[in-house]
PDB file of N, CA and C in Angstrom:
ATOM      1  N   UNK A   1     -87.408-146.308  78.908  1.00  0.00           N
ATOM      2  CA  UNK A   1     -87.811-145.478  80.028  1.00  0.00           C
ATOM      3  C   UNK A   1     -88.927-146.201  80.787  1.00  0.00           C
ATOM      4  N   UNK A   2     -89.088-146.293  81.974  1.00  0.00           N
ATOM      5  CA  UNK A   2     -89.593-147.114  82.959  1.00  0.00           C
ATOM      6  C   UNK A   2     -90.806-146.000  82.830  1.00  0.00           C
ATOM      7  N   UNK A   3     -92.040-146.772  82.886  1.00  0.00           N
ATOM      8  CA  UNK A   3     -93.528-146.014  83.151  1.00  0.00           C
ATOM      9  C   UNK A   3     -93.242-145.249  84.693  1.00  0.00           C
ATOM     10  N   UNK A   4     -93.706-144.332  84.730  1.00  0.00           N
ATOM     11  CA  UNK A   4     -94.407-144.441  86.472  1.00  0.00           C
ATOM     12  C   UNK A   4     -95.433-144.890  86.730  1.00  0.00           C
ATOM     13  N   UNK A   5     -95.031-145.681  88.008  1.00  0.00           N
ATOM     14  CA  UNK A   5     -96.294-146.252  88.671  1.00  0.00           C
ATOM     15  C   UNK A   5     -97.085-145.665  90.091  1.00  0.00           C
ATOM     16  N   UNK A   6     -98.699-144.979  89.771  1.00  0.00           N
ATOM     17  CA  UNK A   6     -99.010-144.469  90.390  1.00  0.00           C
ATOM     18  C   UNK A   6     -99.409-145.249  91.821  1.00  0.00           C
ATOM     19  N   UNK A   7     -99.052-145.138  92.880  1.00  0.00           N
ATOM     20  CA  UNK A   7     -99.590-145.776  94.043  1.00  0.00           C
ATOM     21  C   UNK A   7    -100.629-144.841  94.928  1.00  0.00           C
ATOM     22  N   UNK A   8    -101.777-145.179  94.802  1.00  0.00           N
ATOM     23  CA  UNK A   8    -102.781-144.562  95.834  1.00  0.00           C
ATOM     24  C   UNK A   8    -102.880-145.429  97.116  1.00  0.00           C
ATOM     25  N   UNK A   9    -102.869-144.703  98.012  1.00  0.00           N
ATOM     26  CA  UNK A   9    -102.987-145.155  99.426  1.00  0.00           C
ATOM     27  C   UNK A   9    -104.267-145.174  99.752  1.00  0.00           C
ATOM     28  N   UNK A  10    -104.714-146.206  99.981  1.00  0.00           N
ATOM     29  CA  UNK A  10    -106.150-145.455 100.850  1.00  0.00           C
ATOM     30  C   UNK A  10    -105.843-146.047 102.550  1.00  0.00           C
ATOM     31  N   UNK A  11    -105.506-144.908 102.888  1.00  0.00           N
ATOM     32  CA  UNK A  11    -105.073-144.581 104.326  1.00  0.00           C
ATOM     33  C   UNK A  11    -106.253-144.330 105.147  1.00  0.00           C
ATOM     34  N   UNK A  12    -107.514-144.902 104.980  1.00  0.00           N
ATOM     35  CA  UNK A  12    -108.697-144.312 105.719  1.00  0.00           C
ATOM     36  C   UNK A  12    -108.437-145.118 107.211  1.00  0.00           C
ATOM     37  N   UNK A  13    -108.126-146.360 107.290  1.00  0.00           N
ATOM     38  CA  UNK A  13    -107.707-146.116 109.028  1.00  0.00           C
ATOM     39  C   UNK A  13    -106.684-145.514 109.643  1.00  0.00           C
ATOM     40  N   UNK A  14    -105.612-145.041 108.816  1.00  0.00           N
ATOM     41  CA  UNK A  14    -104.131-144.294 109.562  1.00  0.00           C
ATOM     42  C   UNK A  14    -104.597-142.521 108.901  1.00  0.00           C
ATOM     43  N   UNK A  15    -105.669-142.413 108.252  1.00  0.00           N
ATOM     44  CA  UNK A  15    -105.593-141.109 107.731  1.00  0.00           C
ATOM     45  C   UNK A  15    -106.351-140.405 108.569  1.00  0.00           C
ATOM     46  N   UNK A  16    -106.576-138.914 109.387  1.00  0.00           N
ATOM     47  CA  UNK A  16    -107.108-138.664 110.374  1.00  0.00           C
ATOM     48  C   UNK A  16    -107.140-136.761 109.597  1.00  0.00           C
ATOM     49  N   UNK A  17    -108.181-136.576 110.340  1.00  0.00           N
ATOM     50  CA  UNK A  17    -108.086-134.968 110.562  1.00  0.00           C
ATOM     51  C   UNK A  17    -107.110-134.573 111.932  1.00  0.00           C
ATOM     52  N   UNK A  18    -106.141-133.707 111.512  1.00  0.00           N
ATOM     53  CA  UNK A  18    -105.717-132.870 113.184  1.00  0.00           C
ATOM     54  C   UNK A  18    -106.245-132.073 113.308  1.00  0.00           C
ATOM     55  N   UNK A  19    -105.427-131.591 114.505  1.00  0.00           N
ATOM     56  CA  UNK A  19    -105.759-129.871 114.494  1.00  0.00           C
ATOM     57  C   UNK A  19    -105.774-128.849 113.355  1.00  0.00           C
ATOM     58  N   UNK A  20    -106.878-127.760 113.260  1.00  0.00           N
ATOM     59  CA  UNK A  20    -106.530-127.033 112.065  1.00  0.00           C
ATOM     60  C   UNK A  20    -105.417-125.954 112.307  1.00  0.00           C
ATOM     61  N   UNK A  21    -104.591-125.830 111.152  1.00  0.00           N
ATOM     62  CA  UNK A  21    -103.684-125.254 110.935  1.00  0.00           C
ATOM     63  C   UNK A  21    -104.194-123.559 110.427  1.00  0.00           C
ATOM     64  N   UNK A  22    -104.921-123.492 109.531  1.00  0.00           N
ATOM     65  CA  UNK A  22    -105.799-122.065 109.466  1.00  0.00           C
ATOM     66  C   UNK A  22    -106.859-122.617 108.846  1.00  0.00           C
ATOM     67  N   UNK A  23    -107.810-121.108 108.547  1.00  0.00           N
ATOM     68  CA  UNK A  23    -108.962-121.160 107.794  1.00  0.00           C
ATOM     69  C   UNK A  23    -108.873-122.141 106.419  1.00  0.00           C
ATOM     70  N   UNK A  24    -107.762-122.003 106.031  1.00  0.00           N
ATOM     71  CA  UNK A  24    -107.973-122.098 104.329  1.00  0.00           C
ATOM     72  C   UNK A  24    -107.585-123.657 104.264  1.00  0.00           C
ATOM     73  N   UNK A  25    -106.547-124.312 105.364  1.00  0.00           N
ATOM     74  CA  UNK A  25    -106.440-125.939 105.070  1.00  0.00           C
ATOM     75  C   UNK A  25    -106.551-126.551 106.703  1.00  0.00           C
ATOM     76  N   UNK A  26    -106.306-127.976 106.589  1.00  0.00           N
ATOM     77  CA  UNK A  26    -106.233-128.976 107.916  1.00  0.00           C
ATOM     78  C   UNK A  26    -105.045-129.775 107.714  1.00  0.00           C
ATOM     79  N   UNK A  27    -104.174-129.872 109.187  1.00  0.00           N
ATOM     80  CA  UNK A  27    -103.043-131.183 108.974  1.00  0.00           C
ATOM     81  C   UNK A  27    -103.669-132.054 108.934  1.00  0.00           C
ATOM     82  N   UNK A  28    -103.011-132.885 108.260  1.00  0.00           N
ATOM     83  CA  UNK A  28    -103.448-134.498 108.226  1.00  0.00           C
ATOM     84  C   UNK A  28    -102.424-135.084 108.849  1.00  0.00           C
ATOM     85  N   UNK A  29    -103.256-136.203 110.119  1.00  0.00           N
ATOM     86  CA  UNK A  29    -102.106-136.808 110.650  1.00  0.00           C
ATOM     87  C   UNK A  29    -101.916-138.219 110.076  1.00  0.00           C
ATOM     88  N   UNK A  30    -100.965-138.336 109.751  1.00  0.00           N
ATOM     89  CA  UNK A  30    -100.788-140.451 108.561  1.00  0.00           C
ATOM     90  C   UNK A  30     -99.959-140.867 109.211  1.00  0.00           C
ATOM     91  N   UNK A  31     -99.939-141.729 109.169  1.00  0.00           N
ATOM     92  CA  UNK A  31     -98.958-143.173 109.275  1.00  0.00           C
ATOM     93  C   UNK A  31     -98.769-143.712 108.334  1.00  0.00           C
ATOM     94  N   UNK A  32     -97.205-143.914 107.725  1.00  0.00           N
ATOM     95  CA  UNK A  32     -96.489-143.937 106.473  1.00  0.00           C
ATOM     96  C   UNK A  32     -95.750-145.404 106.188  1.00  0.00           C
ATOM     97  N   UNK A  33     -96.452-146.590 106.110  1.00  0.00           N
ATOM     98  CA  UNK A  33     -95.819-147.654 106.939  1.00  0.00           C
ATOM     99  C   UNK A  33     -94.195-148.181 105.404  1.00  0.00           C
ATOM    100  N   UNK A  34     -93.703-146.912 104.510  1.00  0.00           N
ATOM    101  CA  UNK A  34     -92.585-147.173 104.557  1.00  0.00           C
ATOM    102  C   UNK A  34     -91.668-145.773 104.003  1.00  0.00           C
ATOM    103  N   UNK A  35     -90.349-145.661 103.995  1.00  0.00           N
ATOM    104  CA  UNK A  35     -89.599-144.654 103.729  1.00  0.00           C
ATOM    105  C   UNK A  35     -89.952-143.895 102.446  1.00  0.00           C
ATOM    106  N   UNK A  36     -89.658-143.107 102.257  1.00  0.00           N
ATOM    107  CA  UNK A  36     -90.158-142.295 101.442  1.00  0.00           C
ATOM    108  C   UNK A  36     -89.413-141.124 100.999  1.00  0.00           C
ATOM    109  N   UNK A  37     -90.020-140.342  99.654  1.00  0.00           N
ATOM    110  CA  UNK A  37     -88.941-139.269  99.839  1.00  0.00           C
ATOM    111  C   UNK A  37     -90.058-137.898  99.145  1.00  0.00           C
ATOM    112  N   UNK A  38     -89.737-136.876 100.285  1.00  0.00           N
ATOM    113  CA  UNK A  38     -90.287-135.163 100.064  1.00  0.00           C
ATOM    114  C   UNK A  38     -88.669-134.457  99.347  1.00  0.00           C
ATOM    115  N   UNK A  39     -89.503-134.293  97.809  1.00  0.00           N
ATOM    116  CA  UNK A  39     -87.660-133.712  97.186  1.00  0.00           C
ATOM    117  C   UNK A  39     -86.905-134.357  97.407  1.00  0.00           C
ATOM    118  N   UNK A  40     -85.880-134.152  97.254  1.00  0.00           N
ATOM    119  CA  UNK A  40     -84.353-134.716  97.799  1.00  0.00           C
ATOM    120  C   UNK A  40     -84.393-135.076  99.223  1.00  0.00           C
ATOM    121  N   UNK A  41     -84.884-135.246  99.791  1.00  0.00           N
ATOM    122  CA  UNK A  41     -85.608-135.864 101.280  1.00  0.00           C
ATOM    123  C   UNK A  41     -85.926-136.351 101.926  1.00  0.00           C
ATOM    124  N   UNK A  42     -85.422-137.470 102.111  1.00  0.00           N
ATOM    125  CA  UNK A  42     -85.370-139.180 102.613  1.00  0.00           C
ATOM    126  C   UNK A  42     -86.190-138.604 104.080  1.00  0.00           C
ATOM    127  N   UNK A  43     -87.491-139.428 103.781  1.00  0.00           N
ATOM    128  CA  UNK A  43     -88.529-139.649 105.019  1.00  0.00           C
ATOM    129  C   UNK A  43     -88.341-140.759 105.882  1.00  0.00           C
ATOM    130  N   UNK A  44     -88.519-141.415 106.800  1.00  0.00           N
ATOM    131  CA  UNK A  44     -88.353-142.983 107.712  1.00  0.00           C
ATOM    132  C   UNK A  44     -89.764-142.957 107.472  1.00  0.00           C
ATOM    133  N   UNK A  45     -90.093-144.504 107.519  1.00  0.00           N
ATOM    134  CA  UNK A  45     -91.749-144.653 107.700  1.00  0.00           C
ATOM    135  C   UNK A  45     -92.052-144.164 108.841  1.00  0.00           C
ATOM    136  N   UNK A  46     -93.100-143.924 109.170  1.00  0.00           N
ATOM    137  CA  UNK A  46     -93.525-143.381 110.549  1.00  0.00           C
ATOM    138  C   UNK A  46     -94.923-142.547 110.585  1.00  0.00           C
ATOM    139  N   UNK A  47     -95.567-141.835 111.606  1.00  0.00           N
ATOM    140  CA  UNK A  47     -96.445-141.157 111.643  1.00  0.00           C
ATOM    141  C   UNK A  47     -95.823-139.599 111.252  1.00  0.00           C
ATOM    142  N   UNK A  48     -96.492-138.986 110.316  1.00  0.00           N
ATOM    143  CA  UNK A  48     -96.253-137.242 110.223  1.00  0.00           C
ATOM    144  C   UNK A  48     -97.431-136.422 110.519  1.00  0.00           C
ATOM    145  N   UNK A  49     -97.777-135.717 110.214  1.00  0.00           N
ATOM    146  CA  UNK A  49     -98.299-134.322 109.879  1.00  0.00           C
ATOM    147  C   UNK A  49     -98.057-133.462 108.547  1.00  0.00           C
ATOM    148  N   UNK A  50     -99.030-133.297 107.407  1.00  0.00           N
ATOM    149  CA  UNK A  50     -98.963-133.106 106.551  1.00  0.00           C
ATOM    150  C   UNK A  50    -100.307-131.315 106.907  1.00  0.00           C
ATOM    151  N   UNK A  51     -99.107-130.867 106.310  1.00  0.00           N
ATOM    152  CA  UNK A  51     -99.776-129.501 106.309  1.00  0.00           C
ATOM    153  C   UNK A  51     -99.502-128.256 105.353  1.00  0.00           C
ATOM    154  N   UNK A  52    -100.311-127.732 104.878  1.00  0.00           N
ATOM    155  CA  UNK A  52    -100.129-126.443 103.856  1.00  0.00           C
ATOM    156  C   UNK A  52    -100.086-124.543 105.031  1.00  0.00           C
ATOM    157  N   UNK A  53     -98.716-124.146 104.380  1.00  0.00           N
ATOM    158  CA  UNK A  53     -98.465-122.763 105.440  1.00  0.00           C
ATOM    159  C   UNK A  53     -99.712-122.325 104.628  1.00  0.00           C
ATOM    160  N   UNK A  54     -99.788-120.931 105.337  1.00  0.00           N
ATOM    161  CA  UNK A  54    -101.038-120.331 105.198  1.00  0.00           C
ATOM    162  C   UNK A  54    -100.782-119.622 104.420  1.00  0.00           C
ATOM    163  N   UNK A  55    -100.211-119.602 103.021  1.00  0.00           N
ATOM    164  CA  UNK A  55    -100.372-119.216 101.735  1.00  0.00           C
ATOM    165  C   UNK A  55    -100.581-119.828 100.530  1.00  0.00           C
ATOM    166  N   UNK A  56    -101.025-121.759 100.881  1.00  0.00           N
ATOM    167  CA  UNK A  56    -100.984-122.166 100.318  1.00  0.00           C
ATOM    168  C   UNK A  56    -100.249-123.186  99.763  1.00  0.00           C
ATOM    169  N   UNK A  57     -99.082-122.075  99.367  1.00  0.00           N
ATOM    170  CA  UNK A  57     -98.317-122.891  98.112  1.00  0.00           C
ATOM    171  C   UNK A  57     -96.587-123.481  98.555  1.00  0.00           C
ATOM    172  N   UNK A  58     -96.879-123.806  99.987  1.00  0.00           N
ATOM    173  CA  UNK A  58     -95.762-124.332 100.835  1.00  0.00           C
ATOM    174  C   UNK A  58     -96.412-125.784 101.138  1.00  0.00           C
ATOM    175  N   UNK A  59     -95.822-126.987 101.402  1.00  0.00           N
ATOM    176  CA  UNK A  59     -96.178-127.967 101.907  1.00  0.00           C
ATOM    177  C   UNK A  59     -95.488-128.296 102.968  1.00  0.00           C
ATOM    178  N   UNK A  60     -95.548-128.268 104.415  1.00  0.00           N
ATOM    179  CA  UNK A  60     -94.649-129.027 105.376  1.00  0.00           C
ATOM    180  C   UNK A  60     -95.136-130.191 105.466  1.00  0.00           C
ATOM    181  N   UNK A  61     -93.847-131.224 105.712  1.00  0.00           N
ATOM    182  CA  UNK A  61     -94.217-132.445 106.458  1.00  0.00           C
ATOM    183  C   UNK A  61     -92.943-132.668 107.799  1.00  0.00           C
ATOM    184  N   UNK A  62     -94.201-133.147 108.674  1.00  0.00           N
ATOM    185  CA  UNK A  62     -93.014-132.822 109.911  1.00  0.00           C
ATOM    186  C   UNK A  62     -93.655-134.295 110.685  1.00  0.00           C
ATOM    187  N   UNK A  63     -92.589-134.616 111.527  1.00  0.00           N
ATOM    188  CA  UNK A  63     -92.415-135.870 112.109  1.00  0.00           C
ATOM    189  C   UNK A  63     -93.385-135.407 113.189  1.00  0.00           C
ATOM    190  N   UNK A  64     -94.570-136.776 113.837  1.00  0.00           N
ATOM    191  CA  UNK A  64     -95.903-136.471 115.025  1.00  0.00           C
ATOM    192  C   UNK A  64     -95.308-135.424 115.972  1.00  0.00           C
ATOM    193  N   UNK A  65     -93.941-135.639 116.394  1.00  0.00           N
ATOM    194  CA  UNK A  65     -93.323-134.430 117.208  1.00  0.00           C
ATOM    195  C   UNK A  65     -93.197-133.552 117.207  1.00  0.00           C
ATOM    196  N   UNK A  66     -93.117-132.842 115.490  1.00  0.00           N
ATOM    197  CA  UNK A  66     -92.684-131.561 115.052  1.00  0.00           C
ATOM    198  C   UNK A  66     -91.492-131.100 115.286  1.00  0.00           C
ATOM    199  N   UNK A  67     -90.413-132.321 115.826  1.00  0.00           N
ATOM    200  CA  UNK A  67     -89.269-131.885 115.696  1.00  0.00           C
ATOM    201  C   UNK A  67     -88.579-131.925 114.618  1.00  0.00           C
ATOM    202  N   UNK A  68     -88.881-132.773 113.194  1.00  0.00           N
ATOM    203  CA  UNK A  68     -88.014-132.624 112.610  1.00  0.00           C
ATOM    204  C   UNK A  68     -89.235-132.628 111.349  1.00  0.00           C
ATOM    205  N   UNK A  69     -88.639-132.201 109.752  1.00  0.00           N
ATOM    206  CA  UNK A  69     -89.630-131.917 108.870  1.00  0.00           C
ATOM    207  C   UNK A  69     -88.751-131.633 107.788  1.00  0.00           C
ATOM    208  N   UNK A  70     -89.925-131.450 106.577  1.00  0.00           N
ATOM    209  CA  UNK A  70     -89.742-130.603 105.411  1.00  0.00           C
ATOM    210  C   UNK A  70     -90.447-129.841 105.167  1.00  0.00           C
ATOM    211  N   UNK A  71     -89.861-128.671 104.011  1.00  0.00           N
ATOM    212  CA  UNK A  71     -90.807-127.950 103.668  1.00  0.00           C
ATOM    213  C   UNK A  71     -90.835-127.784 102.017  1.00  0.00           C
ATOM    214  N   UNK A  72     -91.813-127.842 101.037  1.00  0.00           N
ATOM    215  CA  UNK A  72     -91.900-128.534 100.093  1.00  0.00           C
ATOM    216  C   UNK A  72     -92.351-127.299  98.958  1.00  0.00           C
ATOM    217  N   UNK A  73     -92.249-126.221  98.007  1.00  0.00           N
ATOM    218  CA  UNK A  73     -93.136-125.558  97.553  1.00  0.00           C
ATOM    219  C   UNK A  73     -94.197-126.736  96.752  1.00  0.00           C
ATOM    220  N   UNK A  74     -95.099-125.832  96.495  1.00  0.00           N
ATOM    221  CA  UNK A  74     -96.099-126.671  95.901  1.00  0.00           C
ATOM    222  C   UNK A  74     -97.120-125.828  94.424  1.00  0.00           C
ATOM    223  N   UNK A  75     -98.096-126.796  93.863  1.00  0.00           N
ATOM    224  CA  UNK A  75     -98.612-126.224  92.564  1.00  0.00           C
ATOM    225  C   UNK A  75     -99.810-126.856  92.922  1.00  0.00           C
ATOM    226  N   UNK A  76    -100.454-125.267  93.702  1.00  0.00           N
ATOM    227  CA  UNK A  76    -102.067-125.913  94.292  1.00  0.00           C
ATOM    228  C   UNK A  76    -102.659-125.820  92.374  1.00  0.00           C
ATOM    229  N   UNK A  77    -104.115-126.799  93.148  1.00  0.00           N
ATOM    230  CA  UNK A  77    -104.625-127.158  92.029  1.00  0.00           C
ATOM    231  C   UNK A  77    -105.855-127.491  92.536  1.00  0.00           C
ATOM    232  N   UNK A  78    -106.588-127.790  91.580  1.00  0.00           N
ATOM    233  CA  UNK A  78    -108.279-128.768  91.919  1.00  0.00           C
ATOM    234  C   UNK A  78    -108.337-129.824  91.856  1.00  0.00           C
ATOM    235  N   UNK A  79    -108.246-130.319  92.994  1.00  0.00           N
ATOM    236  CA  UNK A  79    -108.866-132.352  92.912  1.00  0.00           C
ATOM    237  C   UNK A  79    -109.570-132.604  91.656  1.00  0.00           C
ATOM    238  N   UNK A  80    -109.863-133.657  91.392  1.00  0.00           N
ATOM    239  CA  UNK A  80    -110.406-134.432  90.568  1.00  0.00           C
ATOM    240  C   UNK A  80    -112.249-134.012  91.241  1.00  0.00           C
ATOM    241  N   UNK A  81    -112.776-134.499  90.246  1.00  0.00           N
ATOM    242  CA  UNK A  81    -114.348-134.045  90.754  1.00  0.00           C
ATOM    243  C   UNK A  81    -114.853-134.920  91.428  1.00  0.00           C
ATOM    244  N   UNK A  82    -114.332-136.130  91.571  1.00  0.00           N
ATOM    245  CA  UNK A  82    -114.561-137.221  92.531  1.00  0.00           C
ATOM    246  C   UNK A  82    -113.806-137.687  93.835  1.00  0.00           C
ATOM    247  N   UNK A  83    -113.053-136.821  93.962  1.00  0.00           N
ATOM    248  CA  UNK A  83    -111.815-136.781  95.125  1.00  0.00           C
ATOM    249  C   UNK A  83    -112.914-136.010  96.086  1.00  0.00           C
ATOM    250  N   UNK A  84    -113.094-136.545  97.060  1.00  0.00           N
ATOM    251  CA  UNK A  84    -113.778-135.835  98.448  1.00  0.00           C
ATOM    252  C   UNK A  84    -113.112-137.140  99.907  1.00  0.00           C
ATOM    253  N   UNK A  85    -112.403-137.144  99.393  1.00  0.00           N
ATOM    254  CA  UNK A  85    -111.535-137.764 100.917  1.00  0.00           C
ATOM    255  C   UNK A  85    -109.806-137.399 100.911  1.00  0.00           C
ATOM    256  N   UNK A  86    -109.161-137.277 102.301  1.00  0.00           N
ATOM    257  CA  UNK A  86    -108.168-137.203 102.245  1.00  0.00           C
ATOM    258  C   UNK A  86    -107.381-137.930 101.832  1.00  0.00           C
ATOM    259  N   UNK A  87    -106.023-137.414 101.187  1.00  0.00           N
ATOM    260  CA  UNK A  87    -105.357-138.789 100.270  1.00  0.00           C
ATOM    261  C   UNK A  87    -103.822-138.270  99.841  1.00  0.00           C
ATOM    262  N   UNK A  88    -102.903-139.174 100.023  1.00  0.00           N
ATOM    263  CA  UNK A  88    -101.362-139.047  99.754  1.00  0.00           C
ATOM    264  C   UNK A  88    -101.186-139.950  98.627  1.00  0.00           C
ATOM    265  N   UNK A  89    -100.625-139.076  97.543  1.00  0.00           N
ATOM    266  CA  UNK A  89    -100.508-140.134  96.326  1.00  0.00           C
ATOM    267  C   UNK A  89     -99.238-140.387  96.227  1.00  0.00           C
ATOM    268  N   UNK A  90     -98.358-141.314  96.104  1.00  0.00           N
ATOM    269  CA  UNK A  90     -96.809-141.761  96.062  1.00  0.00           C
ATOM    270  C   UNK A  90     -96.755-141.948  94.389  1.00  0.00           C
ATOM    271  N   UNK A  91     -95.581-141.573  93.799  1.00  0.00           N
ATOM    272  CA  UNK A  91     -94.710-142.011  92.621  1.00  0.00           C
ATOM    273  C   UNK A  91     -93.847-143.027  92.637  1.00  0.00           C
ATOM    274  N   UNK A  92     -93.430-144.560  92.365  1.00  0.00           N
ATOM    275  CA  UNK A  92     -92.782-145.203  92.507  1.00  0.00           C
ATOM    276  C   UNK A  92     -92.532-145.803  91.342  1.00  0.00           C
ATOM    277  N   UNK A  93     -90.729-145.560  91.941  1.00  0.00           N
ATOM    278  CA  UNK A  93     -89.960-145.895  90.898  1.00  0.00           C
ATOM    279  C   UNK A  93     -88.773-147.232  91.652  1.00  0.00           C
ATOM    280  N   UNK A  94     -89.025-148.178  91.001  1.00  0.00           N
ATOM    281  CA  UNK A  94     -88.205-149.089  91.358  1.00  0.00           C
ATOM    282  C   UNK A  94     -88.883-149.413  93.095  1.00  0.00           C
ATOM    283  N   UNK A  95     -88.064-149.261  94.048  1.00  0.00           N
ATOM    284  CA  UNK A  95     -88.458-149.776  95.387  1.00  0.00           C
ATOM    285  C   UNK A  95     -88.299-148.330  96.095  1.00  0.00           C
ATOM    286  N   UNK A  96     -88.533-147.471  95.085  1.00  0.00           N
ATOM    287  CA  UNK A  96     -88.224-146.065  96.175  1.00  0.00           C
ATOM    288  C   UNK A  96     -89.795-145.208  96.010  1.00  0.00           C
ATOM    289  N   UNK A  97     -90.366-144.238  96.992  1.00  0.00           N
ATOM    290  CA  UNK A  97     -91.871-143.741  96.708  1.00  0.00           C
ATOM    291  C   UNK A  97     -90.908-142.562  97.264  1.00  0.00           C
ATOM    292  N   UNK A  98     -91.978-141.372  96.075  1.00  0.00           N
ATOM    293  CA  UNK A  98     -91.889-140.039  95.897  1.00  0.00           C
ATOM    294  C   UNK A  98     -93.067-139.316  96.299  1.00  0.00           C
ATOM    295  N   UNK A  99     -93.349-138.464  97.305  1.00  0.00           N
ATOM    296  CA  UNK A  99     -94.387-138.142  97.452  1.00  0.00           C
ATOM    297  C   UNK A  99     -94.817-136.925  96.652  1.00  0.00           C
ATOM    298  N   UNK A 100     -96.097-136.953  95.570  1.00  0.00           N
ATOM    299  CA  UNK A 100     -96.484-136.904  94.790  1.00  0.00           C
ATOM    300  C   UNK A 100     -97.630-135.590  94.418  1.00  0.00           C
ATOM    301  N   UNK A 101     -98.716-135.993  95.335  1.00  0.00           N
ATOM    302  CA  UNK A 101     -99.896-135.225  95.651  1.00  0.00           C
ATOM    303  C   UNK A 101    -100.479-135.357  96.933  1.00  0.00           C
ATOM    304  N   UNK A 102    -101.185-134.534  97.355  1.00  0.00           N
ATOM    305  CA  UNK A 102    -101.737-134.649  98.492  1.00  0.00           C
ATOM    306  C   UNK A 102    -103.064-133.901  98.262  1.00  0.00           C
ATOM    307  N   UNK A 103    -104.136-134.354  98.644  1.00  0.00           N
ATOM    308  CA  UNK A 103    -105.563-133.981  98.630  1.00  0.00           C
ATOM    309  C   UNK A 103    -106.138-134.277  99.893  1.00  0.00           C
ATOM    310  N   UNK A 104    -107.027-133.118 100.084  1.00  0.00           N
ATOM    311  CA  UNK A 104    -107.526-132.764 101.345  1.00  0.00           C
ATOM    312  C   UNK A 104    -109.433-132.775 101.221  1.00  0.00           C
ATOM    313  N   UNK A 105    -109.881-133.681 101.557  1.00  0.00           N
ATOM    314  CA  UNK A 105    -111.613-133.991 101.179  1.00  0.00           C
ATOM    315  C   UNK A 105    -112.149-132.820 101.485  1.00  0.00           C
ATOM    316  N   UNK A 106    -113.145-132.562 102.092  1.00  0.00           N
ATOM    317  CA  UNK A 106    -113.916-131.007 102.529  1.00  0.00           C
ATOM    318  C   UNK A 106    -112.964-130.349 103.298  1.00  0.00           C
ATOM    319  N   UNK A 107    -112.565-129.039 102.386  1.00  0.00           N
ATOM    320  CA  UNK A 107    -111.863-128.095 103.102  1.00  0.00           C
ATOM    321  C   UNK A 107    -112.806-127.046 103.170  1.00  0.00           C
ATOM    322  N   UNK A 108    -112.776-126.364 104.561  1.00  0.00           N
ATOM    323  CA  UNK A 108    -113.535-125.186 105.043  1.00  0.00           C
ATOM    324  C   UNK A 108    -113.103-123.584 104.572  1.00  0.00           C
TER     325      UNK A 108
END
């Protein structure tokens, strides 16, 4: 059985605050410089929008346009005690990345 290999991005020049989405989270706008996959969900590299609906425990990711997307359930949780920046963690297996976790630095 093949380990997983964790890939951290540090996306601090393509990683951005957007607009806020509600009180409780913020989209993050990234640039993904390769394909990827949300679930069963073949992503293109590209710029998205990464955002939590306003209950939480939904994840969308939708193309800079918002025309096209996923929507992901999710298993909120607590960052690490040293996590205070935004951050997309990938799973990779072989030449394919699974998107993994997503952490959001100071949320309001």
């Amino acid at each position: 059985m093949t380990k997983t290999l964790r890939l951290f991005l540090s996306l601090a020049v393509t990683l951005a605050l957007a607009a806020g989405v509600s009180a409780q989270s913020s989209a993050l706008l990234v640039k993904i410089p390769f394909d990827f996959y949300v679930d069963n969900t073949v992503m293109t590299s590209g710029t998205y929008v990464v955002s939590l609906t306003d209950s939480g425990h939904v994840l969308q990711v939708s193309g800079k346009d918002r025309h096209s997307g996923v929507f992901s359930m999710t298993n909120p949780g607590s960052p690490p005690a040293a996590r205070n920046k935004n951050a997309l963690v990938f799973n990779r297996y072989g030449n394919q990345y699974f998107l993994s976790e997503v952490y959001w630095g100071e949320r309001g």
